[in-house]
Protein backbone atom coordinates (compact mmCIF):
# COMPACT_ATOMS: atom_id res chain seq x y z
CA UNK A 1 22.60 -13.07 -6.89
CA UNK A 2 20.18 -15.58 -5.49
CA UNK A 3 18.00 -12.99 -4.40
CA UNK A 4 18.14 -10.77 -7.58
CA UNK A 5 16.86 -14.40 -9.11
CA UNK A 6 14.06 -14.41 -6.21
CA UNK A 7 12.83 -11.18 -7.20
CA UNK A 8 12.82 -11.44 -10.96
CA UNK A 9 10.90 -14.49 -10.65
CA UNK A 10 8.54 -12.72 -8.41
CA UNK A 11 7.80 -10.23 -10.97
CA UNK A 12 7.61 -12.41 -13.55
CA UNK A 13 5.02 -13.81 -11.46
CA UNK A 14 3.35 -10.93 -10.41
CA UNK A 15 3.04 -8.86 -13.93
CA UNK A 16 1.18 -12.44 -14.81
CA UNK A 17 -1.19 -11.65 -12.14
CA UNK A 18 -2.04 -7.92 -12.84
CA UNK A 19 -2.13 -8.89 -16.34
CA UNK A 20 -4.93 -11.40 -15.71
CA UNK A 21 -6.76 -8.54 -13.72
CA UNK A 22 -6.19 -5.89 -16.30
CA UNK A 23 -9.15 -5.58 -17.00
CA UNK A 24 -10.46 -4.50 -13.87
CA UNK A 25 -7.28 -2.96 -12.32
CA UNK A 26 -6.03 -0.18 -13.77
CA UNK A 27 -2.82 1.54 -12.95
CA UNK A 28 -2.25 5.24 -14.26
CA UNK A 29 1.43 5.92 -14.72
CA UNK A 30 2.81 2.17 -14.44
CA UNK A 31 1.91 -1.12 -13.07
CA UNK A 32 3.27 -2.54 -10.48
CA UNK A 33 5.56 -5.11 -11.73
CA UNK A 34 7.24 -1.70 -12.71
CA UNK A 35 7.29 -0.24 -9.40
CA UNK A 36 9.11 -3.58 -8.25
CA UNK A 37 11.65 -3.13 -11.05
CA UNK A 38 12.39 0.38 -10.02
CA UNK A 39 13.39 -0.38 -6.12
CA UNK A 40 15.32 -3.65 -6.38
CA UNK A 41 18.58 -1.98 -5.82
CA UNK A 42 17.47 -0.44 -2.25
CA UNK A 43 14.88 -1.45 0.69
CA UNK A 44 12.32 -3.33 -1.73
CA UNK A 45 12.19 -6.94 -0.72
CA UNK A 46 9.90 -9.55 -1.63
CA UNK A 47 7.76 -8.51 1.42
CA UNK A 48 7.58 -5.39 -0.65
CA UNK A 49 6.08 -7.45 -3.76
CA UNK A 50 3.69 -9.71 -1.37
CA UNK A 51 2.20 -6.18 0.10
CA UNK A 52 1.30 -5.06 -3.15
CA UNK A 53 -0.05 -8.19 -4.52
CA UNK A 54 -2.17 -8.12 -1.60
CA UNK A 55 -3.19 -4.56 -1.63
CA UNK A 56 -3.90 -4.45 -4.80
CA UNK A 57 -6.29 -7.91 -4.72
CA UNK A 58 -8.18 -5.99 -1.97
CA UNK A 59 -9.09 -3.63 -4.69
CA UNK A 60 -13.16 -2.81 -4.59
CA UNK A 61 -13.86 -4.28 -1.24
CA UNK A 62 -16.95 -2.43 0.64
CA UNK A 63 -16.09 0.02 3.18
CA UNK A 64 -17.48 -0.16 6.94
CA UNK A 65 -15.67 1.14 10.00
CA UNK A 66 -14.50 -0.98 11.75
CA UNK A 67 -14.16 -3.54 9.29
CA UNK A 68 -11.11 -5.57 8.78
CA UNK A 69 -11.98 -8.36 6.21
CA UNK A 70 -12.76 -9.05 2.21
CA UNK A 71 -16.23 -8.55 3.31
CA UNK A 72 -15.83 -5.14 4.05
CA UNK A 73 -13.29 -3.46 5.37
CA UNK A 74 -11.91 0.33 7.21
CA UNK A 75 -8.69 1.99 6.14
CA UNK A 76 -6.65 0.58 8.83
CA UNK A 77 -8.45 -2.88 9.26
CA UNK A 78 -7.20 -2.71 5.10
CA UNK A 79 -3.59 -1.84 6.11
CA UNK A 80 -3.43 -4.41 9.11
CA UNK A 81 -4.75 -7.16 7.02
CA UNK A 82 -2.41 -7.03 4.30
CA UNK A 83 0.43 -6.51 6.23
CA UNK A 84 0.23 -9.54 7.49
CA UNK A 85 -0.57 -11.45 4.87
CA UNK A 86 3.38 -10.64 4.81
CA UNK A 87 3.61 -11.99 7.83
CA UNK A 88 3.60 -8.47 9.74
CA UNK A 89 2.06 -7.38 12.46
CA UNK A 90 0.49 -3.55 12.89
CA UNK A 91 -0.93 -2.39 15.27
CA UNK A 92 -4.97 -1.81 14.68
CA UNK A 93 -5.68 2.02 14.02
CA UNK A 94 -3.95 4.80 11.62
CA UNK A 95 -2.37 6.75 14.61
CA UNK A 96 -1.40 3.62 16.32
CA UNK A 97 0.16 2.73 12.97
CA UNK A 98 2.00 6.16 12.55
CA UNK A 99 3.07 6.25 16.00
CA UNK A 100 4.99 2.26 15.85
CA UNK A 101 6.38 2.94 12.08
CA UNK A 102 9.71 4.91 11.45
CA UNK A 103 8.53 7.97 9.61
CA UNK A 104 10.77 8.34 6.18
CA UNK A 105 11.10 11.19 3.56
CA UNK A 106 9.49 11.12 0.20
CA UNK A 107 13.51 10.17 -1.15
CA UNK A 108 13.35 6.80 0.79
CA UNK A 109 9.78 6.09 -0.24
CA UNK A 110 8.90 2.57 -1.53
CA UNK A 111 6.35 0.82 -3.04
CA UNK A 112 4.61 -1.49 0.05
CA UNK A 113 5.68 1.38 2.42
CA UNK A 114 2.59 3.34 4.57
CA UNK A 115 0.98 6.88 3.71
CA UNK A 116 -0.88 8.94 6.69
CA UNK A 117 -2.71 11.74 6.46
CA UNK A 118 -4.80 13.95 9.01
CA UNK A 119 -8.00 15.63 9.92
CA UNK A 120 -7.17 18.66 11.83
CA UNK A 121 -4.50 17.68 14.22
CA UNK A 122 -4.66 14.14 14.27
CA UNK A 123 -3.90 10.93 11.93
CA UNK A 124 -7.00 9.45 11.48
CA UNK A 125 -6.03 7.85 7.39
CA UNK A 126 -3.49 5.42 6.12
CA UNK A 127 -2.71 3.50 3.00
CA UNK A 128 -0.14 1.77 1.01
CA UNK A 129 1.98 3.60 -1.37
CA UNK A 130 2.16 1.82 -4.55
CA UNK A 131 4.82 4.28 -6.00
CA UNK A 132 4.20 7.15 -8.99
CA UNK A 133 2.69 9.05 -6.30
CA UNK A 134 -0.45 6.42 -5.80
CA UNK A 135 -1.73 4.80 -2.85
CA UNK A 136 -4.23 2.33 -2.05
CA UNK A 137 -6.87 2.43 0.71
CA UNK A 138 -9.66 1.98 1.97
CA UNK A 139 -12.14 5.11 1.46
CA UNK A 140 -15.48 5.70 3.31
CA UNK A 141 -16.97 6.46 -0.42
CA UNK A 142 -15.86 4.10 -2.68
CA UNK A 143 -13.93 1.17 -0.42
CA UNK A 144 -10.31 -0.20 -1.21
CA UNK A 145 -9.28 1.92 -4.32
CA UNK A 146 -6.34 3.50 -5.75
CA UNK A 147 -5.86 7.15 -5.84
CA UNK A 148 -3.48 9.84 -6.91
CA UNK A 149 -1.67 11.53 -3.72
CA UNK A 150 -1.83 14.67 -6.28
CA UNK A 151 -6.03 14.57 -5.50
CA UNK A 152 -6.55 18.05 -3.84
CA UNK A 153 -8.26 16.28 -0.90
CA UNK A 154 -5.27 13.90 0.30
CA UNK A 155 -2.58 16.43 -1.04
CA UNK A 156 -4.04 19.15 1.43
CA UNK A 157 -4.14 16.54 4.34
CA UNK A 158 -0.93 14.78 3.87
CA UNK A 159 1.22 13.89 6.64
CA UNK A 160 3.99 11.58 5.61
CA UNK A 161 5.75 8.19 4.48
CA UNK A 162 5.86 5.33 7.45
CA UNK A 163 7.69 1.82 7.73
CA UNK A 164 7.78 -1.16 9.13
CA UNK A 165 10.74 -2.94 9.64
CA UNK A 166 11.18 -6.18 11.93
């Protein structure tokens, strides 16, 4: 019960948050004090909530490879950094990152969880699933953004769902 308290209060909190930024963050389906909603039942913790606050106040930071900081920042110098603003550890690149996470189906999916994807044969992209099929990360074009996993250019090189548990 204490925890269910936890977490509404943690919502409460962070839908005051997004709200502030609405103007600037845009969600297309739902926001994510509605993604936290949906997954309190299951694996979402408040870990879950603290990775997407944090991924989502990365939001419009300059890419560089390489990078791992507000100034500017690669995909999984992104992913490292807000993990553990959560207090968890990754490891520094996106195949190092697939390799130490326990790969999950799209069923077990949550918000907060990882998203890899490939180029040819090997993981070389990762982001943070924000739920209703989104992710953030950190493109080469346009820096830390949200996207649509239904975008023909991550659909086609989609690998799969990864976690983090410790």
């Amino acid at each position: 019960m204490l925890q269910k308290v936890k977490i509404e209060l943690f919502v409460l909190f962070l839908a005051a948050l997004i709200t502030g930024c609405s103007s600037s963050v845009r969600f297309a389906s739902k926001d994510v004090s509605s993604y936290i909603e949906d997954k309190t039942e299951n694996y979402f913790s408040v870990e879950n909530s603290m990775i997407i606050t944090e991924a989502v106040n990365w939001l419009g930071t300059p890419y560089c490879y390489g990078g791992e900081s507000r100034s500017c920042t690669d995909c999984s110098g992104y992913v490292q950094q807000v993990y553990l603003s959560a207090g968890i550890y990754l490891p520094r690149t996106a195949a190092e990152q697939y390799s130490y996470s326990i790969q999950i189906n799209e069923e077990e999916s949550q918000p907060g969880d990882l998203i890899f994807f490939k180029n040819r044969k090997k993981i070389n992209h990762v982001g943070i699933y924000i739920g209703g099929n989104e992710f953030i990360h950190a493109s080469s074009s346009n820096g830390v953004e949200k996207q649509s996993l239904n975008n023909r250019y991550y659909k086609s090189r989609f690998v799969g769902y990864g976690r983090f548990v410790h």
